[in-house]
Protein backbone atom coordinates (compact mmCIF):
# COMPACT_ATOMS: atom_id res chain seq x y z
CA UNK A 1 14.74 -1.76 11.75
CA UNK A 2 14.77 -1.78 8.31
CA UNK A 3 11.51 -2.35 6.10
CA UNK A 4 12.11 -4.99 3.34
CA UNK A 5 11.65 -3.44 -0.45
CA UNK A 6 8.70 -5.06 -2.13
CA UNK A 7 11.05 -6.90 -5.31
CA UNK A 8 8.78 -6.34 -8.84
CA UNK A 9 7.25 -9.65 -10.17
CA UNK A 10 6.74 -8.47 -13.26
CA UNK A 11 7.91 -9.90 -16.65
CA UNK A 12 10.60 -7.03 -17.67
CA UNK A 13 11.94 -6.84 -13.88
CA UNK A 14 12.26 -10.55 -13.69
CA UNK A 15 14.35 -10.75 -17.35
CA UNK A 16 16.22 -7.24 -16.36
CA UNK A 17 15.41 -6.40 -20.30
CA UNK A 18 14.53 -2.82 -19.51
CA UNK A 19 17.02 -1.42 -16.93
CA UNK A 20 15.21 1.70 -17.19
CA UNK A 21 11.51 0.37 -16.00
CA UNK A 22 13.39 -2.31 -13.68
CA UNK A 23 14.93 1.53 -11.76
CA UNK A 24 11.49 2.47 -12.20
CA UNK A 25 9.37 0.37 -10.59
CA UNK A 26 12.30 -0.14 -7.75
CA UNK A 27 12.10 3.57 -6.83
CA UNK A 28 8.01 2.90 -6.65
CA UNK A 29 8.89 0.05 -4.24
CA UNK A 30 10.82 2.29 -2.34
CA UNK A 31 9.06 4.96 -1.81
CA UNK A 32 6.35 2.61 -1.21
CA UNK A 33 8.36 1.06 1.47
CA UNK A 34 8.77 4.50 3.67
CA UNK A 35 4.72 5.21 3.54
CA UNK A 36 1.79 4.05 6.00
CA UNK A 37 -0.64 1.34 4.87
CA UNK A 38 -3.08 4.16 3.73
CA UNK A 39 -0.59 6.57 1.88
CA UNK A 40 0.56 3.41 -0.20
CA UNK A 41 -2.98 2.80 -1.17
CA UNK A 42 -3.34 6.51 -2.18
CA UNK A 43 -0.27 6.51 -4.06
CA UNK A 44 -0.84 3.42 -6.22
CA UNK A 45 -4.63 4.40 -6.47
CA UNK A 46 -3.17 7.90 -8.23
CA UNK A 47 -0.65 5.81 -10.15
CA UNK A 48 -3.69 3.80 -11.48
CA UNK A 49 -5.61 6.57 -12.89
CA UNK A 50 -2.57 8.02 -14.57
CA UNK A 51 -3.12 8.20 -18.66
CA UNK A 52 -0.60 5.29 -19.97
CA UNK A 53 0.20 3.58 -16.54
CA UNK A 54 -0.10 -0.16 -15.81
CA UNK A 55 -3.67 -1.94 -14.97
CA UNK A 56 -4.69 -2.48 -11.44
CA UNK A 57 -3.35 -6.40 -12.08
CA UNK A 58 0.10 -4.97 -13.24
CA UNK A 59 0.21 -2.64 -10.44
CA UNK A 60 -0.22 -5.34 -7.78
CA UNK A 61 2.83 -7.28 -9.62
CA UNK A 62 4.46 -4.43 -9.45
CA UNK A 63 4.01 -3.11 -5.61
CA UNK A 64 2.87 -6.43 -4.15
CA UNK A 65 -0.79 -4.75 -3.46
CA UNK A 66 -3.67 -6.10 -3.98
CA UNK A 67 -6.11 -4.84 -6.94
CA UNK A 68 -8.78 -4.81 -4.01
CA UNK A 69 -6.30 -2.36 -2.47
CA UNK A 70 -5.63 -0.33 -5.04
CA UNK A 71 -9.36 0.14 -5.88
CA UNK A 72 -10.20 1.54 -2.37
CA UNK A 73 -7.24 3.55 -2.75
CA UNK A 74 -8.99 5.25 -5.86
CA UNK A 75 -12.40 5.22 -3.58
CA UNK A 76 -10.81 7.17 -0.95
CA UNK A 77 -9.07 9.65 -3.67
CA UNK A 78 -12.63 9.80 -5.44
CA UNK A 79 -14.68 11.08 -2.12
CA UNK A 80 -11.59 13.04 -1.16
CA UNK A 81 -11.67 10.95 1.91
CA UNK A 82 -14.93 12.56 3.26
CA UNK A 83 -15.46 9.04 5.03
CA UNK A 84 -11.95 8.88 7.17
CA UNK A 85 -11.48 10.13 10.00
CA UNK A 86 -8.84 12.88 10.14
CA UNK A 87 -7.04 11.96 13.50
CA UNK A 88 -6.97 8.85 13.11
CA UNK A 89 -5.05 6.24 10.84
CA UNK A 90 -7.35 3.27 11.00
CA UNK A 91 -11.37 3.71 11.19
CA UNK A 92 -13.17 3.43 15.07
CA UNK A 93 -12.72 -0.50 15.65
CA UNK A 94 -10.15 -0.73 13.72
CA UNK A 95 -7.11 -3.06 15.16
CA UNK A 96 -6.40 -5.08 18.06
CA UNK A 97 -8.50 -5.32 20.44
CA UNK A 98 -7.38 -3.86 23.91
CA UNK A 99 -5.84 -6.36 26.39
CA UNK A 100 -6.68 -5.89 29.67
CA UNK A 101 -3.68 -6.15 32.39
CA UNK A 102 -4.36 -9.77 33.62
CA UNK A 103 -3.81 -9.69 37.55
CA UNK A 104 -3.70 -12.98 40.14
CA UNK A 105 -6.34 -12.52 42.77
CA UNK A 106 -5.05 -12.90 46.36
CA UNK A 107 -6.83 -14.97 49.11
């Protein structure tokens, strides 16, 4: 199963006026497409800090997160992810809840 490729929504991807940022922010999307939920927030929240990159709002055009995202990505990069647990990818509660086997009672 292939993982769709987030498709830029920005202005210069959209127009194709700048082949070289349209190759650009498709190899973001890529790479983007091949992490877990929490490496893609790390990523963009480095990507955000960078001197000279985009805004959190061009960002989120960009990778199809969320500014809310990308800010807790920058959280978690700040406390050097003292709060998250290390074997685990979500935090305790985190995800479905467990289904229990359903079973007809005999009589």
């Amino acid at each position: 199963m292939t993982k769709e490729i987030h498709q830029c929504e920005c202005e210069i991807c959209r127009t194709g006026s700048d082949p070289v940022i349209v190759q650009q922010h498709h190899r973001m999307n890529l790479l983007l497409s091949r992490l877990n939920e929490a490496q893609r927030r790390w990523y963009v929240g480095t990507l955000s800090q960078q001197p000279g990159q985009p805004t959190d709002g061009e960002l989120s055009q960009i990778t199809g997160l969320d500014e809310k995202t990308i800010r807790r990505g920058r959280q978690e990069l700040a406390t050097e992810f003292s709060e998250l647990p290390v074997e685990r990818q979500r935090q305790a509660g985190g995800g479905r809840p467990c289904a229990e086997k359903k079973t007809r009672s005999s009589k």
